[in-house]
C-alpha atoms as a PDB file:
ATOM      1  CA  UNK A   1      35.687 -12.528   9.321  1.00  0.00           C
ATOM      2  CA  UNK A   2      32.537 -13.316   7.026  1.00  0.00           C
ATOM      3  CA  UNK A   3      30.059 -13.891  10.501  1.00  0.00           C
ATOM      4  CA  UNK A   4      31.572 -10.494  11.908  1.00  0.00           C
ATOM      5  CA  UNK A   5      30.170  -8.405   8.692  1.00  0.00           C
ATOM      6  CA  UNK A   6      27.597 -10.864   8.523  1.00  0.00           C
ATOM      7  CA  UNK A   7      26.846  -9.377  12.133  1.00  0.00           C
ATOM      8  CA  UNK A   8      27.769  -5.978  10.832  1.00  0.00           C
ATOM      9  CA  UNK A   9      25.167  -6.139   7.914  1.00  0.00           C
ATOM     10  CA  UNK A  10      22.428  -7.208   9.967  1.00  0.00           C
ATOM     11  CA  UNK A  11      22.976  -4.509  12.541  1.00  0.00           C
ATOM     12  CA  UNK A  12      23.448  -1.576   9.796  1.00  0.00           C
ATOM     13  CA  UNK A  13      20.130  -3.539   8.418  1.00  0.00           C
ATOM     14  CA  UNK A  14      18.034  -3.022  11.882  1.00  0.00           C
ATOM     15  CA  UNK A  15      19.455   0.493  12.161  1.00  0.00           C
ATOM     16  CA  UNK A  16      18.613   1.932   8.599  1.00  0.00           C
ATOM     17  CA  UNK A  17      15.003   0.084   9.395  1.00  0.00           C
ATOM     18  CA  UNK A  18      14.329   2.044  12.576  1.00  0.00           C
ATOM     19  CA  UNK A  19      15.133   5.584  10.527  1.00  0.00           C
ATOM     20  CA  UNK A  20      12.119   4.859   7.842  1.00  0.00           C
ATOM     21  CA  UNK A  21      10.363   7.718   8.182  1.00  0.00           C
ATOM     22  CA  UNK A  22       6.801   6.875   9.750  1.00  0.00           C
ATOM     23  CA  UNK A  23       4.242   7.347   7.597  1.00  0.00           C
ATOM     24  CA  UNK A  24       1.335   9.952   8.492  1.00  0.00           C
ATOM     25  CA  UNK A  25      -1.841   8.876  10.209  1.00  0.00           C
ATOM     26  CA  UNK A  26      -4.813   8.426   7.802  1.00  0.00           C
ATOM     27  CA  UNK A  27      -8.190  10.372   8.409  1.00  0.00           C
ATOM     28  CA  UNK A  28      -9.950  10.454  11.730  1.00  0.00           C
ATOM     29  CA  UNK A  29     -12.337   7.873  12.146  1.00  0.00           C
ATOM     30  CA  UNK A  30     -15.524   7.999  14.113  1.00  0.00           C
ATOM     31  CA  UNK A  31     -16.324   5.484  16.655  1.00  0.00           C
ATOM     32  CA  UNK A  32     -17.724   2.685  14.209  1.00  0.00           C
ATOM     33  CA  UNK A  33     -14.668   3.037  11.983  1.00  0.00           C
ATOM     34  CA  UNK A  34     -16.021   4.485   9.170  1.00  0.00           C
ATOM     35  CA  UNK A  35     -14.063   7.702   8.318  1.00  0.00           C
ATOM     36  CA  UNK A  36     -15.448  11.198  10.081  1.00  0.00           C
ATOM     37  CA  UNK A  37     -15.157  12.587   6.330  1.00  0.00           C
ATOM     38  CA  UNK A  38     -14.824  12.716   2.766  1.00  0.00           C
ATOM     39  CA  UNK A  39     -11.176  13.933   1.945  1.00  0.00           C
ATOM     40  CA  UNK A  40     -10.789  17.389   0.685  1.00  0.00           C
ATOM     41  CA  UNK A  41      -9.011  15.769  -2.708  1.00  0.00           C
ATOM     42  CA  UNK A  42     -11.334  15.881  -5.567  1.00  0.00           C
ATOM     43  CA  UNK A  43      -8.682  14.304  -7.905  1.00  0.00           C
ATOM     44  CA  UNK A  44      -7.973  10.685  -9.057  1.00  0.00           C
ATOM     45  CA  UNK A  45      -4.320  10.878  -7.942  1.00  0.00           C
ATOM     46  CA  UNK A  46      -4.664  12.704  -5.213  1.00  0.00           C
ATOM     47  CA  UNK A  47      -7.433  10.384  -3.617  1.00  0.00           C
ATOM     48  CA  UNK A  48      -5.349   7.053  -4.748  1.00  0.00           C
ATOM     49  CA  UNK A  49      -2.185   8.393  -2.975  1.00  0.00           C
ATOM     50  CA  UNK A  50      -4.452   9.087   0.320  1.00  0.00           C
ATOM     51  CA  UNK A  51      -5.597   5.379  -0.247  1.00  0.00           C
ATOM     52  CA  UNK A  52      -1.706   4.181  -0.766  1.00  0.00           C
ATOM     53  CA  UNK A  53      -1.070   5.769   2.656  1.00  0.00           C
ATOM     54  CA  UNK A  54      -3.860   4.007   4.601  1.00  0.00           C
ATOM     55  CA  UNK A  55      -2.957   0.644   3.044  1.00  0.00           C
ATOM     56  CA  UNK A  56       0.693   1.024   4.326  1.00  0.00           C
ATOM     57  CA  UNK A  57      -0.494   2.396   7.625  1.00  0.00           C
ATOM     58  CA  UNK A  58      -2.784  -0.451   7.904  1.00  0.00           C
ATOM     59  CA  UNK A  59      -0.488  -2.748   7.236  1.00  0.00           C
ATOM     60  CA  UNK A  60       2.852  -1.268   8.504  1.00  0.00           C
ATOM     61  CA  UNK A  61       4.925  -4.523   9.341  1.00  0.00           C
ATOM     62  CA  UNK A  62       4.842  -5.761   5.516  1.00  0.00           C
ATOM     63  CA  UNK A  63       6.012  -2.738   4.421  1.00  0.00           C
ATOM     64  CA  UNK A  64       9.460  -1.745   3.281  1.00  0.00           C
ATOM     65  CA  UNK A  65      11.195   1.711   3.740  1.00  0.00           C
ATOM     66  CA  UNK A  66      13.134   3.453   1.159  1.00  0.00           C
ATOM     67  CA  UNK A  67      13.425   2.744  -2.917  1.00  0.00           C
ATOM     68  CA  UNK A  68      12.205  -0.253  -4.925  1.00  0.00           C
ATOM     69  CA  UNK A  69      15.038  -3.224  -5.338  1.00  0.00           C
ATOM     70  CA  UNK A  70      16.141  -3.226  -8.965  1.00  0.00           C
ATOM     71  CA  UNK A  71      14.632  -6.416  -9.643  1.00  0.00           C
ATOM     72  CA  UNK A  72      11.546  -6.741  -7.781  1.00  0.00           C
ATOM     73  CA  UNK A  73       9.935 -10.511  -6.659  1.00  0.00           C
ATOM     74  CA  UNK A  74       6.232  -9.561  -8.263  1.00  0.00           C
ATOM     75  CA  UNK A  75       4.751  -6.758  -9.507  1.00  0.00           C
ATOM     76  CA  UNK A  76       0.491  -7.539  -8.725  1.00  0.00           C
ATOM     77  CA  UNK A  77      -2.181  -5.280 -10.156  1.00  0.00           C
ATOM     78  CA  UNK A  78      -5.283  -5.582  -8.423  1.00  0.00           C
ATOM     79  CA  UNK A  79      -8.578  -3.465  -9.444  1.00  0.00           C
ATOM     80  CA  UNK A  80     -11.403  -3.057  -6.923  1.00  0.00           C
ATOM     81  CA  UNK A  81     -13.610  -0.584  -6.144  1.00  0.00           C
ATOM     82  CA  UNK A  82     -15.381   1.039  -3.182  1.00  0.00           C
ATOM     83  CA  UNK A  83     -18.342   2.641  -2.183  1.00  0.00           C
ATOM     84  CA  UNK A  84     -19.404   6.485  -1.373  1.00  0.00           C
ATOM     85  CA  UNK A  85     -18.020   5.868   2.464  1.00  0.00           C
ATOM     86  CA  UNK A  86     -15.437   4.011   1.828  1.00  0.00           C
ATOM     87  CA  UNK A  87     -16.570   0.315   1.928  1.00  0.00           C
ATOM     88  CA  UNK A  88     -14.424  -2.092  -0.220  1.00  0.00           C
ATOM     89  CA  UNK A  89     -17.291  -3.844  -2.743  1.00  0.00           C
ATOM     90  CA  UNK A  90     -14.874  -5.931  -4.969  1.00  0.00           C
ATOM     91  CA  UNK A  91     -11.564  -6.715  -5.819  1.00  0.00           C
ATOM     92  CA  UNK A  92      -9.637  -8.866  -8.398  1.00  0.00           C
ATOM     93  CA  UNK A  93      -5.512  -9.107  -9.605  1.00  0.00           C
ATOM     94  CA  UNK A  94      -5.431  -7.913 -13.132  1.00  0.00           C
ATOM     95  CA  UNK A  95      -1.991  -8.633 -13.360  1.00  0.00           C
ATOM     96  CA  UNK A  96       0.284 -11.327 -11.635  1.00  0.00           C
ATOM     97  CA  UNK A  97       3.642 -12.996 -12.200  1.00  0.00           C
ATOM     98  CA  UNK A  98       1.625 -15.898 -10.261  1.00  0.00           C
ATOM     99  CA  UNK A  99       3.450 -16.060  -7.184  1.00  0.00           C
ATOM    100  CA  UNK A 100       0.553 -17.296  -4.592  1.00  0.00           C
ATOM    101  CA  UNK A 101       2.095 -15.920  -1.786  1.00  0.00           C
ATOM    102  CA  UNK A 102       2.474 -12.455  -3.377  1.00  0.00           C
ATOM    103  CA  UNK A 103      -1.045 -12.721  -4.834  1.00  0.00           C
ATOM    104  CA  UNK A 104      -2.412 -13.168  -1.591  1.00  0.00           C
ATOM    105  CA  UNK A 105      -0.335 -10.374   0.717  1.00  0.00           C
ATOM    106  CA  UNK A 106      -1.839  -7.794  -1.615  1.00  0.00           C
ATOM    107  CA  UNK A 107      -5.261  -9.015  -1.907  1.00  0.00           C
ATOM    108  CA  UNK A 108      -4.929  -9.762   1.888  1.00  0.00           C
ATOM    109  CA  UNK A 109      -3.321  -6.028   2.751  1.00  0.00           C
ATOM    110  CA  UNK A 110      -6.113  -4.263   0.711  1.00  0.00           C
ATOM    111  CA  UNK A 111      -9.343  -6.164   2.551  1.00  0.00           C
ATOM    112  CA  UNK A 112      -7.582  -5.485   5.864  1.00  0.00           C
ATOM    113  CA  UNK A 113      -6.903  -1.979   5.449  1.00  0.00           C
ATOM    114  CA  UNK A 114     -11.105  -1.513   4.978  1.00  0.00           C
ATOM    115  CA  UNK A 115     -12.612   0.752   5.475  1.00  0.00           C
ATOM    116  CA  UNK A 116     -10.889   3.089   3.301  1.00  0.00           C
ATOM    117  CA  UNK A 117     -11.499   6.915   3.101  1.00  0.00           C
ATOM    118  CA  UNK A 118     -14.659   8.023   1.433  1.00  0.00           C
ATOM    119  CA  UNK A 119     -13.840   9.511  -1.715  1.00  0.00           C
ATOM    120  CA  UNK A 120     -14.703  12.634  -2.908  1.00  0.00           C
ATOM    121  CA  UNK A 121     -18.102  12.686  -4.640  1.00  0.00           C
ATOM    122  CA  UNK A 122     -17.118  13.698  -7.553  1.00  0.00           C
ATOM    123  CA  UNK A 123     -15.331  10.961  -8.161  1.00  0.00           C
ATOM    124  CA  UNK A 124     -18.025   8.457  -8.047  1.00  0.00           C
ATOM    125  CA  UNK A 125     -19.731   6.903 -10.581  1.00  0.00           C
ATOM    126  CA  UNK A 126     -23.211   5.591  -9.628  1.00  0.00           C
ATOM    127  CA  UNK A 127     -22.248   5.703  -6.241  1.00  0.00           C
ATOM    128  CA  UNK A 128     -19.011   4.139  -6.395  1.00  0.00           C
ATOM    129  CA  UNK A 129     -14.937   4.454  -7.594  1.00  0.00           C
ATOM    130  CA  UNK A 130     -13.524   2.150  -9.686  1.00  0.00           C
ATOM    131  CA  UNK A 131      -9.519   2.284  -9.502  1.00  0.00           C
ATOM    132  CA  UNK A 132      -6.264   0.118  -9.648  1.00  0.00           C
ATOM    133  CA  UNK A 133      -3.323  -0.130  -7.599  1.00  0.00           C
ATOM    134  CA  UNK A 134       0.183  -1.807  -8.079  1.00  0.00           C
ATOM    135  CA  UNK A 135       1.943  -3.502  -5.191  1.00  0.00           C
ATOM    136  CA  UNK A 136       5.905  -3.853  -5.830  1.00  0.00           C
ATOM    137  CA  UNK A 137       7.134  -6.580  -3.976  1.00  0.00           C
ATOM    138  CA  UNK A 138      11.009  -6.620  -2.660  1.00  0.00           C
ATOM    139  CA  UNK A 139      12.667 -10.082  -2.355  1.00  0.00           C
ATOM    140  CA  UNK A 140      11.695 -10.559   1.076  1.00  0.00           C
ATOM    141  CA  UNK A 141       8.063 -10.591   0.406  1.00  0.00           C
ATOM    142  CA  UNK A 142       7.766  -6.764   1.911  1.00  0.00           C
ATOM    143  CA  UNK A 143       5.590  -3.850  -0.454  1.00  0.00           C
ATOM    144  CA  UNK A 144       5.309  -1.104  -1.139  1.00  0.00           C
ATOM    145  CA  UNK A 145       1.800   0.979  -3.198  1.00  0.00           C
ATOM    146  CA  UNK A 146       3.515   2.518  -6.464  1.00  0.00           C
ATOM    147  CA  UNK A 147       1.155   5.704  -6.058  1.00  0.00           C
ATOM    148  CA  UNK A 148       3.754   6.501  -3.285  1.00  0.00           C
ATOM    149  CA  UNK A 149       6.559   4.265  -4.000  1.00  0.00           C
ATOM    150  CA  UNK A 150       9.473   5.915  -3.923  1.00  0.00           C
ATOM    151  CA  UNK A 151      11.647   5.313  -7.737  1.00  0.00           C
ATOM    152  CA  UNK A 152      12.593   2.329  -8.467  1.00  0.00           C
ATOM    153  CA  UNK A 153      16.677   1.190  -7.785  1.00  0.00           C
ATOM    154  CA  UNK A 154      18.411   1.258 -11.458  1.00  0.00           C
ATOM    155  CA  UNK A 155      20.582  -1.907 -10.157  1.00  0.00           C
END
């Protein structure tokens, strides 16, 4: 009886997987990669939820559908910045419950998902954006970007 809803709980598992919504294509990119153009946002939020959404594109398999767990593995704060087209130029965890493996998913998921979207110029400051982001990692070592995270499970 246990391996038949074992069985059960896996299936209902792979089906509620393959109805998260798929998440909408970031900006077109020219042929060297670089994003065709800056994004109409001219706001802070706006341009960090834009980012959120090209991280998760980028890195779609590590990525978990639906709300937050209640207790989360690690919560990692990582501050970087980028350049007028979109180049990452640094990036460092501010905050970490020092779990190696989550430290280095999100450091990993944010360098792979360069080239970001160049941000609006008026958000620059001499010639670059300085922000932070928050990866909330589920037990299973998936994330999700808290600018679009959806809220968190109460239990």
């Amino acid at each position: 009886m246990k391996k038949r809803f074992a069985i059960f709980m896996a299936a209902l598992g792979a089906a509620l997987a393959a109805c998260t919504p798929t998440r909408l294509p970031g900006p077109r990119s020219d042929t060297l990669g670089q994003p065709a153009s800056p994004l109409t946002t001219s706001t802070l939020e706006g341009y960090k939820e834009v980012l959120a959404e090209h991280i998760s594109n980028a890195n779609a398999s590590q990525v978990y559908g639906g709300r937050p767990q209640a207790f989360l593995r690690s919560v990692i704060v990582v501050k970087f910045s980028v350049d007028a087209s979109g180049k990452l130029l640094q990036s460092d965890i501010i905050r970490s419950n020092h779990d190696s493996t989550t430290d280095a998913i999100a450091l990993g998921s944010l360098r792979a998902s360069a080239p970001f979207p160049r941000p609006a110029q008026q958000l620059l400051s001499h010639g670059r954006l300085e922000l932070s982001e928050t990866w909330l990692f589920n037990a299973d070592g998936r994330f999700q970007i808290r600018s679009i995270a959806q809220p968190q499970m109460s239990e």
